[in-house]
PDB file of N, CA and C in Angstrom:
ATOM      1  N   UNK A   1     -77.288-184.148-221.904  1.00  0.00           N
ATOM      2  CA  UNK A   1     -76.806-184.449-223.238  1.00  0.00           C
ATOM      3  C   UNK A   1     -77.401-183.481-224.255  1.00  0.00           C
ATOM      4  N   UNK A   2     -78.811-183.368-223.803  1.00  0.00           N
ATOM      5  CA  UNK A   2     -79.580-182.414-225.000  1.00  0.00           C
ATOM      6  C   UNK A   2     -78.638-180.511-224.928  1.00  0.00           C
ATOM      7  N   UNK A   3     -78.562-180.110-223.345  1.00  0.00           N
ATOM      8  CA  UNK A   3     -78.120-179.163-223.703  1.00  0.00           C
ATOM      9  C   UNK A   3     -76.546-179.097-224.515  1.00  0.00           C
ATOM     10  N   UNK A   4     -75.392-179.958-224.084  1.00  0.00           N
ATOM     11  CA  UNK A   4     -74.359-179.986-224.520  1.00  0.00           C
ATOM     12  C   UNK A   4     -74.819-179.945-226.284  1.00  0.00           C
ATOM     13  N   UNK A   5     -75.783-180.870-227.094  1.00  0.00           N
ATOM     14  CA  UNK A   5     -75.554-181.045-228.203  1.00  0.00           C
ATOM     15  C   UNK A   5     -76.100-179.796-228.573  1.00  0.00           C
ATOM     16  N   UNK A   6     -77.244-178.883-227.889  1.00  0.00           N
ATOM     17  CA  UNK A   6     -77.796-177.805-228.654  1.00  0.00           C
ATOM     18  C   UNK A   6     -76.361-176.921-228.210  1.00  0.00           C
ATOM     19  N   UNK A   7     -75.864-176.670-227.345  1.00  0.00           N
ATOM     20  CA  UNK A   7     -74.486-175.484-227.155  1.00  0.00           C
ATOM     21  C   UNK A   7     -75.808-174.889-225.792  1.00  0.00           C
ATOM     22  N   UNK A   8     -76.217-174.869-224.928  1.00  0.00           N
ATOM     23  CA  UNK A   8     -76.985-174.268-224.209  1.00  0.00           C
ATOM     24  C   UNK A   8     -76.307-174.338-223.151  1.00  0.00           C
ATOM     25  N   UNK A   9     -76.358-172.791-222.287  1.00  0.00           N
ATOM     26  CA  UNK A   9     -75.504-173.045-221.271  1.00  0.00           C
ATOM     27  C   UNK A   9     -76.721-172.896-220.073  1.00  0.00           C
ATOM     28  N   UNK A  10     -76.260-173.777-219.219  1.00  0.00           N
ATOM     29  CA  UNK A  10     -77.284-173.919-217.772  1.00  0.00           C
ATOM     30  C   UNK A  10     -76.591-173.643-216.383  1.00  0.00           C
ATOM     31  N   UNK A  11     -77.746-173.382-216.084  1.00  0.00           N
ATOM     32  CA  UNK A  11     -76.961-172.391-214.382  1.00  0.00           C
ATOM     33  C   UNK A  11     -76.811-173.474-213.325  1.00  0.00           C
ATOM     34  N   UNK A  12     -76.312-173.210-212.210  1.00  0.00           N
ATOM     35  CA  UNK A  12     -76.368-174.069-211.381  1.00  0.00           C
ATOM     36  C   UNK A  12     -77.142-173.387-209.980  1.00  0.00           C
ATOM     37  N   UNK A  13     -77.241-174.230-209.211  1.00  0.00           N
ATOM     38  CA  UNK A  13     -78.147-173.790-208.351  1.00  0.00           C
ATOM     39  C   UNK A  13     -78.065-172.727-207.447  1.00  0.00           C
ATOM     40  N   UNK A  14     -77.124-172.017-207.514  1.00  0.00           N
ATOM     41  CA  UNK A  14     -76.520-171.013-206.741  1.00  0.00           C
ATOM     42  C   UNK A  14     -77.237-169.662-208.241  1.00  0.00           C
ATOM     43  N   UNK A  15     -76.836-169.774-209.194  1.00  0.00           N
ATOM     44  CA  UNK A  15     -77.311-168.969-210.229  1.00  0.00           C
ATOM     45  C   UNK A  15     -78.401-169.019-210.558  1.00  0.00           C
ATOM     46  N   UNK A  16     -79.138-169.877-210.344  1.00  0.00           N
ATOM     47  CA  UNK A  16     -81.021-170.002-210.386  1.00  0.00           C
ATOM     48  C   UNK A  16     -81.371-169.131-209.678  1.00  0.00           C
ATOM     49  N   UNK A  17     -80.882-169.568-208.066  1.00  0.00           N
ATOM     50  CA  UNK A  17     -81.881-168.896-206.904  1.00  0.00           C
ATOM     51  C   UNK A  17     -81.456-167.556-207.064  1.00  0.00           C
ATOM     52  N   UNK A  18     -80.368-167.257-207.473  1.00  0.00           N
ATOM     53  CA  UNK A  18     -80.260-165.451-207.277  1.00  0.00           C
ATOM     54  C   UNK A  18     -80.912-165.238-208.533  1.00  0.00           C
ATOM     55  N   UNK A  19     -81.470-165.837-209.756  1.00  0.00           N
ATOM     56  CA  UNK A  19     -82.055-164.915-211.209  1.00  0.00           C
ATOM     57  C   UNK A  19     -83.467-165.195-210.280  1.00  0.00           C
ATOM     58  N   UNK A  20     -83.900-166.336-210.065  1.00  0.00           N
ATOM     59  CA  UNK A  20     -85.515-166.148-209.133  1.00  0.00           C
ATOM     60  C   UNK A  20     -85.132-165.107-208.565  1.00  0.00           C
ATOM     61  N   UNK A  21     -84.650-164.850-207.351  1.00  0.00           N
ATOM     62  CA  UNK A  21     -84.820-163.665-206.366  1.00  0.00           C
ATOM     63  C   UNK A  21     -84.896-162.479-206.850  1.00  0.00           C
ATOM     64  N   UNK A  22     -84.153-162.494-208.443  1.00  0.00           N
ATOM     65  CA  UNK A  22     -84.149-161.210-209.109  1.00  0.00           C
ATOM     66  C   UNK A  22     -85.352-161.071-209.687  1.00  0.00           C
ATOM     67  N   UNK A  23     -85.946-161.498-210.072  1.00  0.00           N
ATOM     68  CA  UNK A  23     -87.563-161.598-210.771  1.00  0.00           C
ATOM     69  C   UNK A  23     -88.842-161.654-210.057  1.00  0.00           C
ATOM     70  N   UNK A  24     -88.820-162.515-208.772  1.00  0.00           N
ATOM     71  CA  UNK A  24     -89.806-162.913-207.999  1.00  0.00           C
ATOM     72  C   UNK A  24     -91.055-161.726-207.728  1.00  0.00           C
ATOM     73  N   UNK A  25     -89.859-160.749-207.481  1.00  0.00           N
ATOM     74  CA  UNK A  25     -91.148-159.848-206.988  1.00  0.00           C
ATOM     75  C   UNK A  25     -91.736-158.878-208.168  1.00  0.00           C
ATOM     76  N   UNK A  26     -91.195-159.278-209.350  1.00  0.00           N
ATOM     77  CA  UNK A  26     -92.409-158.873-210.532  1.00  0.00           C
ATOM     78  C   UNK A  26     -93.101-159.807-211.548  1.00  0.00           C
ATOM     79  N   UNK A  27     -93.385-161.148-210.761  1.00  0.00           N
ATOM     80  CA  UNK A  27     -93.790-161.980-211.624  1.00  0.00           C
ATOM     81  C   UNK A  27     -95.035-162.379-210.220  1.00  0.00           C
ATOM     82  N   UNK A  28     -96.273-162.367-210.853  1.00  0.00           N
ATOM     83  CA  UNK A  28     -97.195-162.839-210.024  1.00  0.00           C
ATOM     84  C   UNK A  28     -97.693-164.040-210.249  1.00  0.00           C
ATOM     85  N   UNK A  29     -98.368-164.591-209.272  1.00  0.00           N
ATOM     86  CA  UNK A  29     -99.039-166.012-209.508  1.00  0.00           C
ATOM     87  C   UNK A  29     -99.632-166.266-210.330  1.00  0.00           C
ATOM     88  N   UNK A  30    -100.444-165.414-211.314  1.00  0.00           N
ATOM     89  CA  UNK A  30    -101.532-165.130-212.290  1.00  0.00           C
ATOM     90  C   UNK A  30    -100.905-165.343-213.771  1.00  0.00           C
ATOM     91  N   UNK A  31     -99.722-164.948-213.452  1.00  0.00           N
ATOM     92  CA  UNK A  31     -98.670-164.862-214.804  1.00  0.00           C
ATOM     93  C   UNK A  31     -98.481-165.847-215.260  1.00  0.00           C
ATOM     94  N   UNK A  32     -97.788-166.881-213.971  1.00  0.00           N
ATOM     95  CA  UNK A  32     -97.387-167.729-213.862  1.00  0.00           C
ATOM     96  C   UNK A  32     -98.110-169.570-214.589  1.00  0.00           C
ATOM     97  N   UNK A  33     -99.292-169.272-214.027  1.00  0.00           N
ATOM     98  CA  UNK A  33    -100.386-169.493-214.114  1.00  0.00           C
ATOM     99  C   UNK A  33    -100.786-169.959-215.465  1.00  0.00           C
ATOM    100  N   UNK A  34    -100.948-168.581-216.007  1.00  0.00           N
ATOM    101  CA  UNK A  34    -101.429-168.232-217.249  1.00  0.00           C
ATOM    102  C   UNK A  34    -100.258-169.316-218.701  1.00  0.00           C
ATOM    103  N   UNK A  35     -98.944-168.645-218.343  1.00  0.00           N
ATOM    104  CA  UNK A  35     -98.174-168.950-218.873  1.00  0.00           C
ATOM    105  C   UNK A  35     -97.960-170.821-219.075  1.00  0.00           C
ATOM    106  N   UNK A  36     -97.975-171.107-218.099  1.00  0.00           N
ATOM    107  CA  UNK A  36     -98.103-172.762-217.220  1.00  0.00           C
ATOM    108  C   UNK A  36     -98.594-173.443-218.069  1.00  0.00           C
ATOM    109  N   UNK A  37    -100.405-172.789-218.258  1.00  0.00           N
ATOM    110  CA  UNK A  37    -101.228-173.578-218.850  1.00  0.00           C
ATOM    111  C   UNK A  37    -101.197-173.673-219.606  1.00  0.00           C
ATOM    112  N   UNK A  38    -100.604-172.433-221.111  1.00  0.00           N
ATOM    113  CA  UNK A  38    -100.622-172.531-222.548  1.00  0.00           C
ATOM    114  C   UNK A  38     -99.267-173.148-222.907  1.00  0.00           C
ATOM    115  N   UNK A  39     -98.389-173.201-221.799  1.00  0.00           N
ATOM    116  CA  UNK A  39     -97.152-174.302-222.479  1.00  0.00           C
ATOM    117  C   UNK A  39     -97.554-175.443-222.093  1.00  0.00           C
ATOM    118  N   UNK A  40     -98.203-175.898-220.977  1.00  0.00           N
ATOM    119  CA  UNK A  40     -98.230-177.493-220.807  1.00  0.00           C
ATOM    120  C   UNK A  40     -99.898-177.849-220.907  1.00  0.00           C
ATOM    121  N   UNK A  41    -100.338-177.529-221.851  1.00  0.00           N
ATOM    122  CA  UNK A  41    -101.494-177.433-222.857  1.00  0.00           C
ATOM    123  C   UNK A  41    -101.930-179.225-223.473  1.00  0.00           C
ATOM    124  N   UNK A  42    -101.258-179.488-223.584  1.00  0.00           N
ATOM    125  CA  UNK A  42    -100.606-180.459-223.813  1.00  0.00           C
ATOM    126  C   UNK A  42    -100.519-181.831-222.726  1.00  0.00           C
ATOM    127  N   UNK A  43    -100.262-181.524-221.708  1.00  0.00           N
ATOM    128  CA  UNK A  43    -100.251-182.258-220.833  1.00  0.00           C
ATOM    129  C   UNK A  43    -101.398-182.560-219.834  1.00  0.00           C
ATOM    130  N   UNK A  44    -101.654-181.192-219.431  1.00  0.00           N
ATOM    131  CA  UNK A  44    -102.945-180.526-218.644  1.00  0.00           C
ATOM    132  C   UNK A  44    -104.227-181.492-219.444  1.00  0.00           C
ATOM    133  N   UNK A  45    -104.205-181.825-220.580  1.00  0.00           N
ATOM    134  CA  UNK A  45    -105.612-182.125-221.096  1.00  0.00           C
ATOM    135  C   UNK A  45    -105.155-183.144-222.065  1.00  0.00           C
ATOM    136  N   UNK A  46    -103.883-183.756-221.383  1.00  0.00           N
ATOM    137  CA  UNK A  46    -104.188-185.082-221.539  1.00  0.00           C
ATOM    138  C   UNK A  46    -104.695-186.541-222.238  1.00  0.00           C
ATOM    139  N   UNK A  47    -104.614-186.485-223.379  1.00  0.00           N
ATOM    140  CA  UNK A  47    -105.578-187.519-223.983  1.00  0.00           C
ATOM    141  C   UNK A  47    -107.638-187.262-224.002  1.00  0.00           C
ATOM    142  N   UNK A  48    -107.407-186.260-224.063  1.00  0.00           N
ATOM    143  CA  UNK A  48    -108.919-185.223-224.507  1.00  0.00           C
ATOM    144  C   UNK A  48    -108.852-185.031-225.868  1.00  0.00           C
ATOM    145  N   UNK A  49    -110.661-185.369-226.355  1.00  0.00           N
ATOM    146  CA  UNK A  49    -109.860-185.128-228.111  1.00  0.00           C
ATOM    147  C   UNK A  49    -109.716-183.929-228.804  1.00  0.00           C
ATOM    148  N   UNK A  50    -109.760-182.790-227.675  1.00  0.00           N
ATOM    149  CA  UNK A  50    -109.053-181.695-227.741  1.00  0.00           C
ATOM    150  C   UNK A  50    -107.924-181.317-227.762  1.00  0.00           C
ATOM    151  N   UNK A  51    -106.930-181.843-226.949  1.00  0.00           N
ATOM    152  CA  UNK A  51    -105.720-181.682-226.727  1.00  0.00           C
ATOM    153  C   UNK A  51    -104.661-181.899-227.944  1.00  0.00           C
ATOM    154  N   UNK A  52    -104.336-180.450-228.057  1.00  0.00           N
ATOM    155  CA  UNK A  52    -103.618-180.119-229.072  1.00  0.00           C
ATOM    156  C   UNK A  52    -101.747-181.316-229.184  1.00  0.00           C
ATOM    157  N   UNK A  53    -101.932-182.546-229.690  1.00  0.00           N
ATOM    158  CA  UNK A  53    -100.857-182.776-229.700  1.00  0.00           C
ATOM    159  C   UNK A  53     -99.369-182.077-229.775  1.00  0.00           C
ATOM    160  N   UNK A  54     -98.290-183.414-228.739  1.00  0.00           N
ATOM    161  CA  UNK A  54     -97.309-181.935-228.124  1.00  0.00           C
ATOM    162  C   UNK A  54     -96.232-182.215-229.599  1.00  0.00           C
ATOM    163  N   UNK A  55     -95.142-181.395-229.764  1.00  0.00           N
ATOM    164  CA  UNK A  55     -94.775-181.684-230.669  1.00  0.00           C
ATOM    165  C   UNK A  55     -93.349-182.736-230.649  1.00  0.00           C
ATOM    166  N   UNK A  56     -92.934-182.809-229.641  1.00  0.00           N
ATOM    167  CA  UNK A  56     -92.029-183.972-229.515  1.00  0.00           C
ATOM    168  C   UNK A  56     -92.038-184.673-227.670  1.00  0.00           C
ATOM    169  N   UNK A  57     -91.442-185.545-227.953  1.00  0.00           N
ATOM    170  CA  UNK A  57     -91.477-186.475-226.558  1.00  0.00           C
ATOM    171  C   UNK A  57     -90.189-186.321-226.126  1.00  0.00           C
ATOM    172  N   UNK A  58     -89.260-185.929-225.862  1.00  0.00           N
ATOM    173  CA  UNK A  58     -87.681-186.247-225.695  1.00  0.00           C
ATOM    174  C   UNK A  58     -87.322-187.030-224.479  1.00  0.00           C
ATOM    175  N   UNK A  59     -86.635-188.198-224.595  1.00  0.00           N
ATOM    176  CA  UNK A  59     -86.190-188.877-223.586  1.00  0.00           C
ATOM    177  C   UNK A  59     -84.546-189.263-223.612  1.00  0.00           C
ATOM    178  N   UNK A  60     -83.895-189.314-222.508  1.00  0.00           N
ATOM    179  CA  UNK A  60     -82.912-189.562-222.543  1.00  0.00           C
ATOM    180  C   UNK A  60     -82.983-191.284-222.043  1.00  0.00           C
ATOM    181  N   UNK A  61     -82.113-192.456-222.916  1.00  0.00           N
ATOM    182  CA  UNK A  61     -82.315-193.627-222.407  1.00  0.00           C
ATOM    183  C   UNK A  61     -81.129-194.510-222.682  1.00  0.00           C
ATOM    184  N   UNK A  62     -80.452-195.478-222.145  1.00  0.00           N
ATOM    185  CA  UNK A  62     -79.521-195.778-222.652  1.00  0.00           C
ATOM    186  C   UNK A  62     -79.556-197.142-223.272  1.00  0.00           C
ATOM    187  N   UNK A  63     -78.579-197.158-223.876  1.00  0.00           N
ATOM    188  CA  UNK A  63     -78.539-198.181-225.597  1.00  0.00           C
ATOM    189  C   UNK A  63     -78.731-199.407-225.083  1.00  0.00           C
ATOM    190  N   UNK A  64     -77.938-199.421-224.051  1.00  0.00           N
ATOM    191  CA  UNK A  64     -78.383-201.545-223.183  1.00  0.00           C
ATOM    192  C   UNK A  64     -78.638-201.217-222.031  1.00  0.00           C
ATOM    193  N   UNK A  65     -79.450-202.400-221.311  1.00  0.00           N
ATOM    194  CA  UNK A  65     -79.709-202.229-220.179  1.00  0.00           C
ATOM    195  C   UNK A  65     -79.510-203.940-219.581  1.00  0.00           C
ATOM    196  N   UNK A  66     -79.495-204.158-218.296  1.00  0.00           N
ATOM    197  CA  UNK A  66     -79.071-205.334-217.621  1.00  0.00           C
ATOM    198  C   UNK A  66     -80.081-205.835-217.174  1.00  0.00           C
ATOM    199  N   UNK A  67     -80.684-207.339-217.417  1.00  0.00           N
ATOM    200  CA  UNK A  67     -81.720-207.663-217.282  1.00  0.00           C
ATOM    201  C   UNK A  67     -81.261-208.905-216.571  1.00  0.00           C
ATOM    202  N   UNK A  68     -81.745-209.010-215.244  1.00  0.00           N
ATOM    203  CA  UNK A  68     -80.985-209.913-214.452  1.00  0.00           C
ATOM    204  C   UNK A  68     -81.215-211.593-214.598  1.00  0.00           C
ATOM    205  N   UNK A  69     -80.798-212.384-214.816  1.00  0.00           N
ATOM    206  CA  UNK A  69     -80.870-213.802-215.486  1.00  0.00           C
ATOM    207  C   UNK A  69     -80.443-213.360-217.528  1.00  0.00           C
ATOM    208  N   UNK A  70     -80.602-212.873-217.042  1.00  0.00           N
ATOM    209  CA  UNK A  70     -80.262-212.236-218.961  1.00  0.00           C
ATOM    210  C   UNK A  70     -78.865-211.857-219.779  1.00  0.00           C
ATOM    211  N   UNK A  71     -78.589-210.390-218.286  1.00  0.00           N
ATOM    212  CA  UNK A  71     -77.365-210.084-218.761  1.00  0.00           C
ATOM    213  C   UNK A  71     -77.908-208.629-219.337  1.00  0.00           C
ATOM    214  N   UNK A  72     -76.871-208.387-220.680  1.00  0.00           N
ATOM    215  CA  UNK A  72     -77.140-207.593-221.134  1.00  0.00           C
ATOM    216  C   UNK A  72     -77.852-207.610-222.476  1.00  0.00           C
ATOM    217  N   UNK A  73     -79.208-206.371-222.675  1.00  0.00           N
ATOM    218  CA  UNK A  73     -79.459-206.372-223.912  1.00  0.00           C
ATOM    219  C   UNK A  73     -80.378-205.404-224.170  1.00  0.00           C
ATOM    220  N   UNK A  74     -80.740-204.813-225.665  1.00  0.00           N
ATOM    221  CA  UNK A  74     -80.361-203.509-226.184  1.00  0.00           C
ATOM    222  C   UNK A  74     -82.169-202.946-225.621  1.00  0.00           C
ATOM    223  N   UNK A  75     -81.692-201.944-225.303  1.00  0.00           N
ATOM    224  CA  UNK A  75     -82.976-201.010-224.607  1.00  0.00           C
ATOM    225  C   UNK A  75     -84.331-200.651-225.387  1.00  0.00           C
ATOM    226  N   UNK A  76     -85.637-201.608-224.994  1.00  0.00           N
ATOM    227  CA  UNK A  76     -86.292-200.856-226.351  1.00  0.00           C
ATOM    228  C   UNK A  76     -87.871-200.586-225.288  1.00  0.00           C
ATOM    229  N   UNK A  77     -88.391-199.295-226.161  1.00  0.00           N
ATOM    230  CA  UNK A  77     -89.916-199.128-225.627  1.00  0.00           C
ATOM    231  C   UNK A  77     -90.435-198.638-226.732  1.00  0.00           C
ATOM    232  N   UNK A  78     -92.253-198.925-226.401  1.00  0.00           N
ATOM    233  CA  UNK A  78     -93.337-198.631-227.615  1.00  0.00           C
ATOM    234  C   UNK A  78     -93.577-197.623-227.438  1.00  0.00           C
ATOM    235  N   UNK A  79     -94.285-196.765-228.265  1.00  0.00           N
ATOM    236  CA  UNK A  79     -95.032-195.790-227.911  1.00  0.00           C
ATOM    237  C   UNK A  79     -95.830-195.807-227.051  1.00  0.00           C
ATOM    238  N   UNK A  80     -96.953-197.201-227.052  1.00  0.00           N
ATOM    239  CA  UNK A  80     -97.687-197.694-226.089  1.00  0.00           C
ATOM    240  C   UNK A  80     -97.536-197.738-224.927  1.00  0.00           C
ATOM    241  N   UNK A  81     -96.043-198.272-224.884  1.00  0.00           N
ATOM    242  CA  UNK A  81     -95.643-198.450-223.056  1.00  0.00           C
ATOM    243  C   UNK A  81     -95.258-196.514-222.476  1.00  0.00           C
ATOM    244  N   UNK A  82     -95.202-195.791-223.936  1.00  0.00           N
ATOM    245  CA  UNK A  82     -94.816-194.220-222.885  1.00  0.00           C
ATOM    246  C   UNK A  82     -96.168-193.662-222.836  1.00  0.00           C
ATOM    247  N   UNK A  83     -97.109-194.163-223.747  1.00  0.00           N
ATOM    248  CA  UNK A  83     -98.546-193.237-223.652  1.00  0.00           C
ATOM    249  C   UNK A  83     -98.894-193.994-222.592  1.00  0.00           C
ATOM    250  N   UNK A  84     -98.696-195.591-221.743  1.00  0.00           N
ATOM    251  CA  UNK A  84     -98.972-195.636-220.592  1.00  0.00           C
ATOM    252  C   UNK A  84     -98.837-195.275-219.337  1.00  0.00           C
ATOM    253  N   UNK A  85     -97.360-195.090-219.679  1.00  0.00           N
ATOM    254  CA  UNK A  85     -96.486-194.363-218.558  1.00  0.00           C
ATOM    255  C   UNK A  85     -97.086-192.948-218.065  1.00  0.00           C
ATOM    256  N   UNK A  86     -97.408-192.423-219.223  1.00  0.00           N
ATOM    257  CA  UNK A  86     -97.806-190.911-219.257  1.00  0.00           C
ATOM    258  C   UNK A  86     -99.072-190.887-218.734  1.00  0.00           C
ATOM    259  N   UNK A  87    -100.058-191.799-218.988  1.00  0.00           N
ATOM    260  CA  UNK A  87    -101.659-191.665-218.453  1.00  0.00           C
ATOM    261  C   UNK A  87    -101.413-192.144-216.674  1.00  0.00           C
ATOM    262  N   UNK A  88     -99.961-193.028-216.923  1.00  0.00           N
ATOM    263  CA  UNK A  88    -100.596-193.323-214.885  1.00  0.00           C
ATOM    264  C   UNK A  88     -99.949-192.422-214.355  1.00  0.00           C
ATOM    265  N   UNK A  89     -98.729-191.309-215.296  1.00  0.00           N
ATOM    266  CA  UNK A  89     -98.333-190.559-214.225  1.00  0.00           C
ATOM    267  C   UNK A  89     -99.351-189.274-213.781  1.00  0.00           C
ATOM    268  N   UNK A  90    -100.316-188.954-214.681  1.00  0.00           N
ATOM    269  CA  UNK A  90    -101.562-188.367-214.065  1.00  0.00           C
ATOM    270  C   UNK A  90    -102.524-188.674-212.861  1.00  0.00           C
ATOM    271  N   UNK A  91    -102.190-190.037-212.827  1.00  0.00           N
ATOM    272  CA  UNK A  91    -103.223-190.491-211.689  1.00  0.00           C
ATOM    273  C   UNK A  91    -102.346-190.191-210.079  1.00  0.00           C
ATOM    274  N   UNK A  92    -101.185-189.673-210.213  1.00  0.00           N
ATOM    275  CA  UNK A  92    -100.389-189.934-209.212  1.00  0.00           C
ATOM    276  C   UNK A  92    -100.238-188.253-208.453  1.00  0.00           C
ATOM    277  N   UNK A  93    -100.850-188.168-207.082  1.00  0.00           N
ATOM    278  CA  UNK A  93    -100.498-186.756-206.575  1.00  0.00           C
ATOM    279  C   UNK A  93     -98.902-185.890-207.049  1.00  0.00           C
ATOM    280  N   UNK A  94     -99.356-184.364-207.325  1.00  0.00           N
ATOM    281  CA  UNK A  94     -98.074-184.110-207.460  1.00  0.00           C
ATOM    282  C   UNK A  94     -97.854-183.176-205.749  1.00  0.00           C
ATOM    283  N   UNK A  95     -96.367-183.460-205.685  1.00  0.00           N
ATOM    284  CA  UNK A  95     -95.914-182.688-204.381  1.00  0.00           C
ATOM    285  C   UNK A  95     -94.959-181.679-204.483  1.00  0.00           C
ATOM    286  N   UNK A  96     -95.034-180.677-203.871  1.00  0.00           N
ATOM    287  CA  UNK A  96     -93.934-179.570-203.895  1.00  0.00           C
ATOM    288  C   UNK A  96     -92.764-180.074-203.812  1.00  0.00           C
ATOM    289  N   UNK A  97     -91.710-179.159-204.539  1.00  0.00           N
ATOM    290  CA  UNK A  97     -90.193-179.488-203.645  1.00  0.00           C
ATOM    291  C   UNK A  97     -90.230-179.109-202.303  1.00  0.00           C
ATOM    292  N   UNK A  98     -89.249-179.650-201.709  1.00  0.00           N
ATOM    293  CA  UNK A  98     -88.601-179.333-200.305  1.00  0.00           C
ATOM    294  C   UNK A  98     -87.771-178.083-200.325  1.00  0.00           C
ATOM    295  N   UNK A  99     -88.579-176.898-199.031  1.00  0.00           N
ATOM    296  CA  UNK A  99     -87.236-176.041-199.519  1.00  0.00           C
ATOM    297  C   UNK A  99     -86.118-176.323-199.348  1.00  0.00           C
ATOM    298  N   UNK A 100     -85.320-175.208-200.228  1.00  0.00           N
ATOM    299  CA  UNK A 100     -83.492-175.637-200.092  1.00  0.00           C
ATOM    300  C   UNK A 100     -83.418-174.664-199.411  1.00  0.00           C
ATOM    301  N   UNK A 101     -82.282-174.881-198.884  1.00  0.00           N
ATOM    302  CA  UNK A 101     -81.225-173.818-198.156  1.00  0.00           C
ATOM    303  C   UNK A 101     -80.025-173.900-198.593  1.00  0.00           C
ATOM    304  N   UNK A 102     -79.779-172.302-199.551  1.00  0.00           N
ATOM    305  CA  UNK A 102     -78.568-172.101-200.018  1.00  0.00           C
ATOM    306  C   UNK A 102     -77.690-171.391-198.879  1.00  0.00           C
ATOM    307  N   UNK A 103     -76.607-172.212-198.721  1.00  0.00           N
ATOM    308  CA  UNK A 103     -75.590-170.941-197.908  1.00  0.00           C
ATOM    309  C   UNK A 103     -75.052-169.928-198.797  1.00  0.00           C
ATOM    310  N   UNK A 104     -74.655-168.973-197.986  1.00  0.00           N
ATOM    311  CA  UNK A 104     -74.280-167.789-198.582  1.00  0.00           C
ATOM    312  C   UNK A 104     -72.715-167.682-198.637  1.00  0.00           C
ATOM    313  N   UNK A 105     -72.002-168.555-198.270  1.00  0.00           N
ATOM    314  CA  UNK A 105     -70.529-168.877-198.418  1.00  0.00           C
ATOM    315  C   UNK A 105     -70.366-170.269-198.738  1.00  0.00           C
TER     316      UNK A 105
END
């Protein structure tokens, strides 16, 4: 939704892996790295009273939701319940993707 409303056009997965393959071998781990840490600056450090607050949260969520014995009714969260969300998703291992295999036809 966010890209449609900004006009942003996005690749699909066939156009990813060939702009990676086009780049890969002049972008090193170090770069990568480097780059990583000063954008997710923010995340990395976490509720430290260093950590430079991020400047927006963006979520996509929808207007009702179905609450079973309930039915339907209108979608709401605190800040509280996402700064919780956000502290346990730190506690949780992160795992690589799985490679893909693009065919070539």
């Amino acid at each position: 939704m966010e890209t449609d409303a900004l006009g942003h056009k996005v690749m699909d997965k066939r156009q990813g892996h060939e702009s990676l393959l086009a780049v890969a071998g002049a972008v090193t781990l170090e770069e990568v790295n480097f780059v990583g840490a000063k954008v997710l600056e923010f995340i990395a450090e976490f509720a430290k009273p260093t950590t430079p607050l991020p400047a927006a949260i963006v979520a996509c969520v929808p207007k009702k939701v179905h609450i079973e014995g309930a039915g339907e009714t209108r979608f709401k969260i605190s800040s509280i319940e996402i700064t919780d969300a956000s502290k346990a998703g730190l506690d949780e291992p992160i795992q690589p993707e799985p490679e893909i295999f693009l065919p070539s036809t």
